[in-house]
N, C-alpha and C. Protein backbone atom coordinates (compact mmCIF):
# COMPACT_ATOMS: atom_id res chain seq x y z
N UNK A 1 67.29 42.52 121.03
CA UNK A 1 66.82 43.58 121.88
C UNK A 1 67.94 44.01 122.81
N UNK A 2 67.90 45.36 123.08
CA UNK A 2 68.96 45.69 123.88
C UNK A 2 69.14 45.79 125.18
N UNK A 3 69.62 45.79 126.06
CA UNK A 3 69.18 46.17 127.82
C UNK A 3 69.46 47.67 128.10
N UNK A 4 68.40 48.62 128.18
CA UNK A 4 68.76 49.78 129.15
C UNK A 4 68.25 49.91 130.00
N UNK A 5 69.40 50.93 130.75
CA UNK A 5 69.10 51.14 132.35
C UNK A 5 68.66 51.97 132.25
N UNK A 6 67.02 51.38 133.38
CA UNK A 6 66.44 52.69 133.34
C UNK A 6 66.63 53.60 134.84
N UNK A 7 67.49 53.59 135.55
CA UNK A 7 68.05 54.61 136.23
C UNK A 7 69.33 55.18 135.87
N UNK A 8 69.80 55.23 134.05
CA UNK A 8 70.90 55.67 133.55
C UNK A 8 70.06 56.90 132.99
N UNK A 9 70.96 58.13 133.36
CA UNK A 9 70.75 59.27 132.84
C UNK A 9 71.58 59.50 131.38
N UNK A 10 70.44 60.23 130.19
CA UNK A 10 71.37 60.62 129.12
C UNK A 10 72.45 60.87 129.12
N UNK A 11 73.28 60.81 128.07
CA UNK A 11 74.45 61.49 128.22
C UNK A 11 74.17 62.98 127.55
N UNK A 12 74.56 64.05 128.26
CA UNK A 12 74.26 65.56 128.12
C UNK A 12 75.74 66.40 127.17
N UNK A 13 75.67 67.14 126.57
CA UNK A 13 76.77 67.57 126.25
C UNK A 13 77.78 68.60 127.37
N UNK A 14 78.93 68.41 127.48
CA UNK A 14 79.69 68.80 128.38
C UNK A 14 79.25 70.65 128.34
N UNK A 15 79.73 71.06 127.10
CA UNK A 15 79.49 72.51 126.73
C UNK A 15 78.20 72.78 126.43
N UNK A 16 77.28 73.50 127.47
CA UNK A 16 76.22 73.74 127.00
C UNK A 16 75.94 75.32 125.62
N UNK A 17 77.42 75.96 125.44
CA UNK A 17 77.46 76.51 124.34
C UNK A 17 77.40 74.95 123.19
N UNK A 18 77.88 74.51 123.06
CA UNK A 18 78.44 73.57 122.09
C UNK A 18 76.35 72.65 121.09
N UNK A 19 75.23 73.10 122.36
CA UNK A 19 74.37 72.82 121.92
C UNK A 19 73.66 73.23 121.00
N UNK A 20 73.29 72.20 120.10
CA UNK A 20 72.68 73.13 118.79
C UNK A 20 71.17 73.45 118.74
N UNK A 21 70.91 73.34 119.86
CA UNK A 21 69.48 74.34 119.90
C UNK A 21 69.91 75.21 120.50
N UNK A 22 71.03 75.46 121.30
CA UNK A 22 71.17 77.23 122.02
C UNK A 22 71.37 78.00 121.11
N UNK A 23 69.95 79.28 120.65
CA UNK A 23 69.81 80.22 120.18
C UNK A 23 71.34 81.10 120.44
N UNK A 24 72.13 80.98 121.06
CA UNK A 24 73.32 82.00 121.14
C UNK A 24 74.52 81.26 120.80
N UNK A 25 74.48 80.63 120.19
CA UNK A 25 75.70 79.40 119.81
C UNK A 25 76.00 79.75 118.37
N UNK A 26 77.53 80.24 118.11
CA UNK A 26 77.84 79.70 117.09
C UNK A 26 77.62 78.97 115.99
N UNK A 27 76.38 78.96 115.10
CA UNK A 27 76.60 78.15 113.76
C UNK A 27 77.86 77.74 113.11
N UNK A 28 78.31 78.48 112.71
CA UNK A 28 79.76 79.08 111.69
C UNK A 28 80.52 77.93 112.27
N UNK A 29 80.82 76.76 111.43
CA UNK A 29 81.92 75.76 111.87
C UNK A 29 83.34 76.60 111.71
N UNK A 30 84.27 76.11 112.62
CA UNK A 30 85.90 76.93 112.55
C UNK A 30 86.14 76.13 111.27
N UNK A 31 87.37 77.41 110.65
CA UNK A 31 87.88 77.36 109.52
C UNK A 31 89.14 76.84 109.41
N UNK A 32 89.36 76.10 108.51
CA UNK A 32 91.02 75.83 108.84
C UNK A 32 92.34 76.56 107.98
N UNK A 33 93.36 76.60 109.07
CA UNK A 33 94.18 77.83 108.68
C UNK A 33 94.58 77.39 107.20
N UNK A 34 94.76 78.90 106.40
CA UNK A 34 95.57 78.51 104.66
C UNK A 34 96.56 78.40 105.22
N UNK A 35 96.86 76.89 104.32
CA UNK A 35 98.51 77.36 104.09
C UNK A 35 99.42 78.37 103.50
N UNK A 36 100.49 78.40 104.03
CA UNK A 36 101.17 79.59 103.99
C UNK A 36 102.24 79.40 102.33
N UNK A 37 102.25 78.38 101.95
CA UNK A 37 103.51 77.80 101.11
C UNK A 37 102.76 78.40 100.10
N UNK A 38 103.43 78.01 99.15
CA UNK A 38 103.11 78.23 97.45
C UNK A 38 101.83 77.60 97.70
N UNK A 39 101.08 78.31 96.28
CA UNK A 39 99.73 77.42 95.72
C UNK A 39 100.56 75.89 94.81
N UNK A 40 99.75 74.52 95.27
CA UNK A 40 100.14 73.11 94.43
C UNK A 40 99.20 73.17 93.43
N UNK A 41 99.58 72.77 92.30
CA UNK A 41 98.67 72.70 91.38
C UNK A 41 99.20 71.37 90.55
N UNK A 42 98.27 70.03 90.88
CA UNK A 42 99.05 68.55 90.40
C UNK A 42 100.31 67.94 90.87
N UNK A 43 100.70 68.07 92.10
CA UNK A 43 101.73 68.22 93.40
C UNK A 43 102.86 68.83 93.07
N UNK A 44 102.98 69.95 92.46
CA UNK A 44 103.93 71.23 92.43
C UNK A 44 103.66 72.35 92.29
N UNK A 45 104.49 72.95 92.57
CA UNK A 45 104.13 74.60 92.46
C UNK A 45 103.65 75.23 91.42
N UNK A 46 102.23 76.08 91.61
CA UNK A 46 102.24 76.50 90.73
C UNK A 46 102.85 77.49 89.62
N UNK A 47 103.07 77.01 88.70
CA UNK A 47 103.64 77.85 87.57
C UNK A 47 103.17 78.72 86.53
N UNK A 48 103.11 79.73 86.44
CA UNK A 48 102.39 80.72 85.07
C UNK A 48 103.29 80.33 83.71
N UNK A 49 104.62 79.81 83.67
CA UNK A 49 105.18 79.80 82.57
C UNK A 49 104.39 77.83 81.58
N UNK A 50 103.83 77.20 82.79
CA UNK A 50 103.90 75.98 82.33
C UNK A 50 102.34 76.35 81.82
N UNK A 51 101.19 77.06 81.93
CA UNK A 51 100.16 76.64 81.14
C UNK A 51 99.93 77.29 80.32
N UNK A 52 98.66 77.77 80.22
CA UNK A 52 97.91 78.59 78.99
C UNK A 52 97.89 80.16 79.63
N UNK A 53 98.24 81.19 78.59
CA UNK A 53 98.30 82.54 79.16
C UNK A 53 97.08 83.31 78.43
N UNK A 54 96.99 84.30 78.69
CA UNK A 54 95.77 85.08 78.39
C UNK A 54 95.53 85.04 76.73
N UNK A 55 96.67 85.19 75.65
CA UNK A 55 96.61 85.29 74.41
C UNK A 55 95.85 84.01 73.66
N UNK A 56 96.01 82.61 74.75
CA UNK A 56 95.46 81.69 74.91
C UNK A 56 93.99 81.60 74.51
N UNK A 57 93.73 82.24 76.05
CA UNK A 57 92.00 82.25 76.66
C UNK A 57 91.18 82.97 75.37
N UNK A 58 92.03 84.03 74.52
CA UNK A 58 91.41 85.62 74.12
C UNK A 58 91.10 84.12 72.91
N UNK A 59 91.78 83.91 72.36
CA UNK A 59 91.60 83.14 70.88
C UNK A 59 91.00 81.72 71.15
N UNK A 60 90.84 81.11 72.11
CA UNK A 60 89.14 80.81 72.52
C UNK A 60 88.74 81.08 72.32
N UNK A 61 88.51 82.51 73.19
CA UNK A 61 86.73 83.26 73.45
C UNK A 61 86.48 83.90 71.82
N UNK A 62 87.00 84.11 70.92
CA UNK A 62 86.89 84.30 69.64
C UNK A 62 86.49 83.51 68.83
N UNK A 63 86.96 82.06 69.06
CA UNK A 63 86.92 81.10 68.12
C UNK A 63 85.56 80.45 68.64
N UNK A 64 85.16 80.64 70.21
CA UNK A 64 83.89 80.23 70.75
C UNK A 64 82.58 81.29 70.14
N UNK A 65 82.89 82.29 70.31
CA UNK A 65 82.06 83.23 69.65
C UNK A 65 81.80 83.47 68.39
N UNK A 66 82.60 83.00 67.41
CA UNK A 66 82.20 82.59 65.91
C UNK A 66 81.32 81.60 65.76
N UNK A 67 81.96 80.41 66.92
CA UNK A 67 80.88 78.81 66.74
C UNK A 67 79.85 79.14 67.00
N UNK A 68 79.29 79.96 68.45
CA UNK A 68 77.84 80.24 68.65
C UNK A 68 77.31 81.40 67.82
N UNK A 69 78.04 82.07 66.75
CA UNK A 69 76.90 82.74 66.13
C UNK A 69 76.81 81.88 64.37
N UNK A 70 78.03 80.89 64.33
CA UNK A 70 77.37 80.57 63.07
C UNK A 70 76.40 78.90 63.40
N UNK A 71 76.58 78.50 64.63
CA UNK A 71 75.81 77.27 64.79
C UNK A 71 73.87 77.57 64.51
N UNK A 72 73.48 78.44 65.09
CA UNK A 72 72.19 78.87 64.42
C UNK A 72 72.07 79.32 63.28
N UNK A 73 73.00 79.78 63.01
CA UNK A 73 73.00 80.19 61.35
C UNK A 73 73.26 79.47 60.67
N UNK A 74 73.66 78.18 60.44
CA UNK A 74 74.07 76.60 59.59
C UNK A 74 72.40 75.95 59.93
N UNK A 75 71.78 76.99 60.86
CA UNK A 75 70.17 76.11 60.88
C UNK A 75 69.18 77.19 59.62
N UNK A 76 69.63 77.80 59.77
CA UNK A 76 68.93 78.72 58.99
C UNK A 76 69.47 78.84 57.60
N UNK A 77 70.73 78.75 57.08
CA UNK A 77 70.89 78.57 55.84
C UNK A 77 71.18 76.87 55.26
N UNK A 78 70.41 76.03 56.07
CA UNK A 78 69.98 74.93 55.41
C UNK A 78 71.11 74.29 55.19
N UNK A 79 72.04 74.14 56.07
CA UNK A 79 73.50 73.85 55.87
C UNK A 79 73.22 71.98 55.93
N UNK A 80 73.70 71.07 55.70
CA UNK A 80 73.57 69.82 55.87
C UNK A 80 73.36 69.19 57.34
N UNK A 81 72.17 68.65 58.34
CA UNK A 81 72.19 68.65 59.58
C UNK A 81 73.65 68.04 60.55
N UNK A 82 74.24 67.11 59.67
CA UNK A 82 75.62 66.78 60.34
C UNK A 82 76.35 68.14 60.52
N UNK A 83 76.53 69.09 59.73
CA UNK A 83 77.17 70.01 59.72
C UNK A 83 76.84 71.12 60.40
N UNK A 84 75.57 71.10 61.36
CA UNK A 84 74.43 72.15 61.92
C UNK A 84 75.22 71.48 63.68
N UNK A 85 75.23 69.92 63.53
CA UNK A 85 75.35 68.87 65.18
C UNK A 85 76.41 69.25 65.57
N UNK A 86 78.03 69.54 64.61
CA UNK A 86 79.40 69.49 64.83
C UNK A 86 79.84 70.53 65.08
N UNK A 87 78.18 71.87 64.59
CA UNK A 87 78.66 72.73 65.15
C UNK A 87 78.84 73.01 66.34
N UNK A 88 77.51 72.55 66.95
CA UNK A 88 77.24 72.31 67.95
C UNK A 88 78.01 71.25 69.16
N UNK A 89 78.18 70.36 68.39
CA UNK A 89 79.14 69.63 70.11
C UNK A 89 80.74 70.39 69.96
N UNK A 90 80.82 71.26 68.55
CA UNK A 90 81.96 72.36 69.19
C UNK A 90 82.13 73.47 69.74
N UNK A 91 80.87 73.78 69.89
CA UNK A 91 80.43 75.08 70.73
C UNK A 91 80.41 74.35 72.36
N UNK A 92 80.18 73.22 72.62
CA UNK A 92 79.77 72.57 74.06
C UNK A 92 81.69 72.53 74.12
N UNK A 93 82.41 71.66 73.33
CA UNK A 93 83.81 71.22 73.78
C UNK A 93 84.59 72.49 74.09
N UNK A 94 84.47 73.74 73.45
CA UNK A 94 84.94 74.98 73.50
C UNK A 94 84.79 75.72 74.92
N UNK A 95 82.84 75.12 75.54
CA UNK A 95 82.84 76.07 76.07
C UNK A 95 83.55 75.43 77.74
N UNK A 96 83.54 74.00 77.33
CA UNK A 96 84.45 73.33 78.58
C UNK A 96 85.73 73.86 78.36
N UNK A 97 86.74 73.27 77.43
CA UNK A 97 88.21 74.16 77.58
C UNK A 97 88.66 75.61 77.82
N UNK A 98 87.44 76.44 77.38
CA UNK A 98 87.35 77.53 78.21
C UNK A 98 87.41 78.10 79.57
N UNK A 99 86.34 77.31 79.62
CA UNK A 99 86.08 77.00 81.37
C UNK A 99 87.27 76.84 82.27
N UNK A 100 87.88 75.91 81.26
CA UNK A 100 88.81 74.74 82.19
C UNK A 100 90.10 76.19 82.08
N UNK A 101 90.00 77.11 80.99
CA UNK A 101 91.44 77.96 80.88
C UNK A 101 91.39 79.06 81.68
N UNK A 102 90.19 79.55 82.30
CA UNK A 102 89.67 80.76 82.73
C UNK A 102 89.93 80.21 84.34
N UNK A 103 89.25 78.74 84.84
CA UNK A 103 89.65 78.57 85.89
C UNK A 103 91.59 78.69 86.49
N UNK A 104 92.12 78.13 85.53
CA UNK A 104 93.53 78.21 85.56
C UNK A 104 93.95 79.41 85.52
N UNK A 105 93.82 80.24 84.74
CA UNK A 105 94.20 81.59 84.83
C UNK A 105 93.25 82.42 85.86
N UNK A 106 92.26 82.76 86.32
CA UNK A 106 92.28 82.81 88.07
C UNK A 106 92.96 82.17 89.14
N UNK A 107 93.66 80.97 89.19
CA UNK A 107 94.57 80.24 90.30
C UNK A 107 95.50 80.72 90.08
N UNK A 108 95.63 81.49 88.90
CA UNK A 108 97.30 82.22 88.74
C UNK A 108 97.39 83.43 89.77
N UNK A 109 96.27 83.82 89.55
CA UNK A 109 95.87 85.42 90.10
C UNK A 109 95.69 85.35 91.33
N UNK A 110 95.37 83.98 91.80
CA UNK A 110 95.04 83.82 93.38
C UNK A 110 96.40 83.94 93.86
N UNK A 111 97.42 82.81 93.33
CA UNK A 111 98.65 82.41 93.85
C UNK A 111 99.20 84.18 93.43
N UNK A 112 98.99 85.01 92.86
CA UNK A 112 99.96 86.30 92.29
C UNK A 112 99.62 87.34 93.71
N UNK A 113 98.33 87.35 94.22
CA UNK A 113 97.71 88.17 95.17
C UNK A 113 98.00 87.68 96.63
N UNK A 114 98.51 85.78 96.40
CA UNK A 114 98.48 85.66 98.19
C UNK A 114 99.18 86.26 98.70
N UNK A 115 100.46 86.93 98.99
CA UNK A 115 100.77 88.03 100.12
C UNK A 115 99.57 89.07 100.47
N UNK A 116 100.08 89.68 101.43
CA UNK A 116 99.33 90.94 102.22
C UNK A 116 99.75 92.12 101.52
N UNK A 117 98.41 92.28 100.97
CA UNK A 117 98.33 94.09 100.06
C UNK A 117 97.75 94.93 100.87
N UNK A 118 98.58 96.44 100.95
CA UNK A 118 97.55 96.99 101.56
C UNK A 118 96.77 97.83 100.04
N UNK A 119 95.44 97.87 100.49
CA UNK A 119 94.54 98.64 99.55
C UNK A 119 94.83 100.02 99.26
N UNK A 120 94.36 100.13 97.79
CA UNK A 120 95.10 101.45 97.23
C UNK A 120 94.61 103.02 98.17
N UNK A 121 92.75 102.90 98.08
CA UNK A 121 92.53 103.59 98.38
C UNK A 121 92.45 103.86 100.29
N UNK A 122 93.11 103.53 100.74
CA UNK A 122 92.77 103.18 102.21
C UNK A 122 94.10 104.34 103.18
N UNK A 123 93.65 105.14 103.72
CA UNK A 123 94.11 105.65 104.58
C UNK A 123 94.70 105.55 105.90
N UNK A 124 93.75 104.66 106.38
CA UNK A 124 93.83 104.36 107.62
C UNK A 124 94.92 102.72 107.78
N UNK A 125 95.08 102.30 108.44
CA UNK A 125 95.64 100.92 108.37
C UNK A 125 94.95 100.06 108.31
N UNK A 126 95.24 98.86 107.88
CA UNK A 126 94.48 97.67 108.11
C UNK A 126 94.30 96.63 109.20
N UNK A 127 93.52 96.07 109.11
CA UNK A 127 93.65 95.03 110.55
C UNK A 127 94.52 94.20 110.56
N UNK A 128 95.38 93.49 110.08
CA UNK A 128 96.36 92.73 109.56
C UNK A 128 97.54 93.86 110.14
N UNK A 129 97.30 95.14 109.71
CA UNK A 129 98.56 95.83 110.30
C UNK A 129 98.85 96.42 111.55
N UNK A 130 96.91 96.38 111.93
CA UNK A 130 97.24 96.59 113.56
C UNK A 130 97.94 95.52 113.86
N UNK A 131 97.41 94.58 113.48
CA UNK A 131 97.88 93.20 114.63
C UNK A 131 99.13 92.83 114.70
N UNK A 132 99.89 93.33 113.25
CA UNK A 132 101.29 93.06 113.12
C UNK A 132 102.31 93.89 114.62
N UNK A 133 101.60 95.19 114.60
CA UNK A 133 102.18 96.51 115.15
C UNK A 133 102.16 95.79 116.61
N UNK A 134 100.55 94.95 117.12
CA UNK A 134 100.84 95.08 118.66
C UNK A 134 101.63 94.59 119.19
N UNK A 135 102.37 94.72 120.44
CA UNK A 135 103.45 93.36 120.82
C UNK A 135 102.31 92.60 120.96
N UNK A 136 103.74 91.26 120.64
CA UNK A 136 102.87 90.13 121.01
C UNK A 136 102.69 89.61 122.85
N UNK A 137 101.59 88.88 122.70
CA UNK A 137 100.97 88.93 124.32
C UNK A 137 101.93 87.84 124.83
N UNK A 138 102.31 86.85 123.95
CA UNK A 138 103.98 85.83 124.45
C UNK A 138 104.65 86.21 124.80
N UNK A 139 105.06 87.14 124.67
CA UNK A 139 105.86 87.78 124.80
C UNK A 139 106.13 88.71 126.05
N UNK A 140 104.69 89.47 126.80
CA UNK A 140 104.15 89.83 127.90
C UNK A 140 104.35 88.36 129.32
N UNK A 141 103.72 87.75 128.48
CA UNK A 141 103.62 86.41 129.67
C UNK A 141 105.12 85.57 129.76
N UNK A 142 106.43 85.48 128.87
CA UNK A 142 107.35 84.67 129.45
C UNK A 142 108.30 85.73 130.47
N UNK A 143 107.89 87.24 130.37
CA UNK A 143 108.70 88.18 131.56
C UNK A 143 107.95 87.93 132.35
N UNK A 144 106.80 87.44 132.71
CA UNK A 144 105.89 87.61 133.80
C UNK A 144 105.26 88.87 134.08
N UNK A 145 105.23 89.90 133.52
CA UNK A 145 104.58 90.68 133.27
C UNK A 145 103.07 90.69 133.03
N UNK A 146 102.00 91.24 133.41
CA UNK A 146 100.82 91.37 132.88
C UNK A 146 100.59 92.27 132.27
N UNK A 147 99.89 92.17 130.60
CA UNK A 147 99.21 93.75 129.83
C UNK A 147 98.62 94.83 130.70
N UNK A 148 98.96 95.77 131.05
CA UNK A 148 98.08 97.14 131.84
C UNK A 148 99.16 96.56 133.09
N UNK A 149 99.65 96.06 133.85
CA UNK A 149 100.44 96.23 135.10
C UNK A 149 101.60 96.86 134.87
């Protein structure tokens, strides 16, 4: 059994924003910054020349799409049932290495897009380019200067 004091008050949270019943609080946990370096992919950089390229993925998705239209059809023309099953756990193994080639070739596209694009159709600037444009406020505060004085 434990001893408490009973003239010890709870302990309260310092920030009464920080409470998670205050209706005006933040849900949204902070995000943590991307890194800025190359995308790692297996602790090096990623590379487009080292994996599988699209001519790849295409003759998959071909060779996957033959298996699933003749695997019901080896049921229907009475094909031998071993030969109906193999179609089948090669339609499942296909549709993982697929998977697995389609994910890779999007991380290509991620790592090809991380710089700052501005959008084709966009007129106006972006927020990224206001922010580039403003001085910076460090910059205000080591002259001793204040913004608007």
């Amino acid at each position: 059994m434990t001893d408490i004091d009973p003239g010890a008050t709870p302990d309260l949270p310092a920030d009464p924003a920080s409470d998670p019943a205050d209706p005006a609080a933040d849900p949204t946990p902070p995000r943590r910054p991307r890194p800025t370096g190359p995308i790692q992919y297996k602790g090096d950089e990623l590379d487009a020349q080292r994996g599988p390229g699209l001519g790849c993925f295409r003759f998959q998705l071909v060779v996957l799409v033959v298996f699933i239209v003749l695997t019901p059809l080896s049921v229907v023309w009475n094909w031998p049932p071993m030969v109906s099953a193999a179609l089948l756990f090669a339609v499942i193994g296909l549709l993982l290495v697929t998977g697995q080639t389609i994910i890779f070739l999007l991380r290509l596209v991620a790592a090809d897009r991380r710089g700052r694009r501005r959008p084709l159709g966009s007129a106006t600037p972006t927020v990224g380019e206001l922010e580039d444009a403003e001085p910076s406020h460090d910059a205000d505060d080591a002259d001793g200067s204040a913004p608007g004085h």
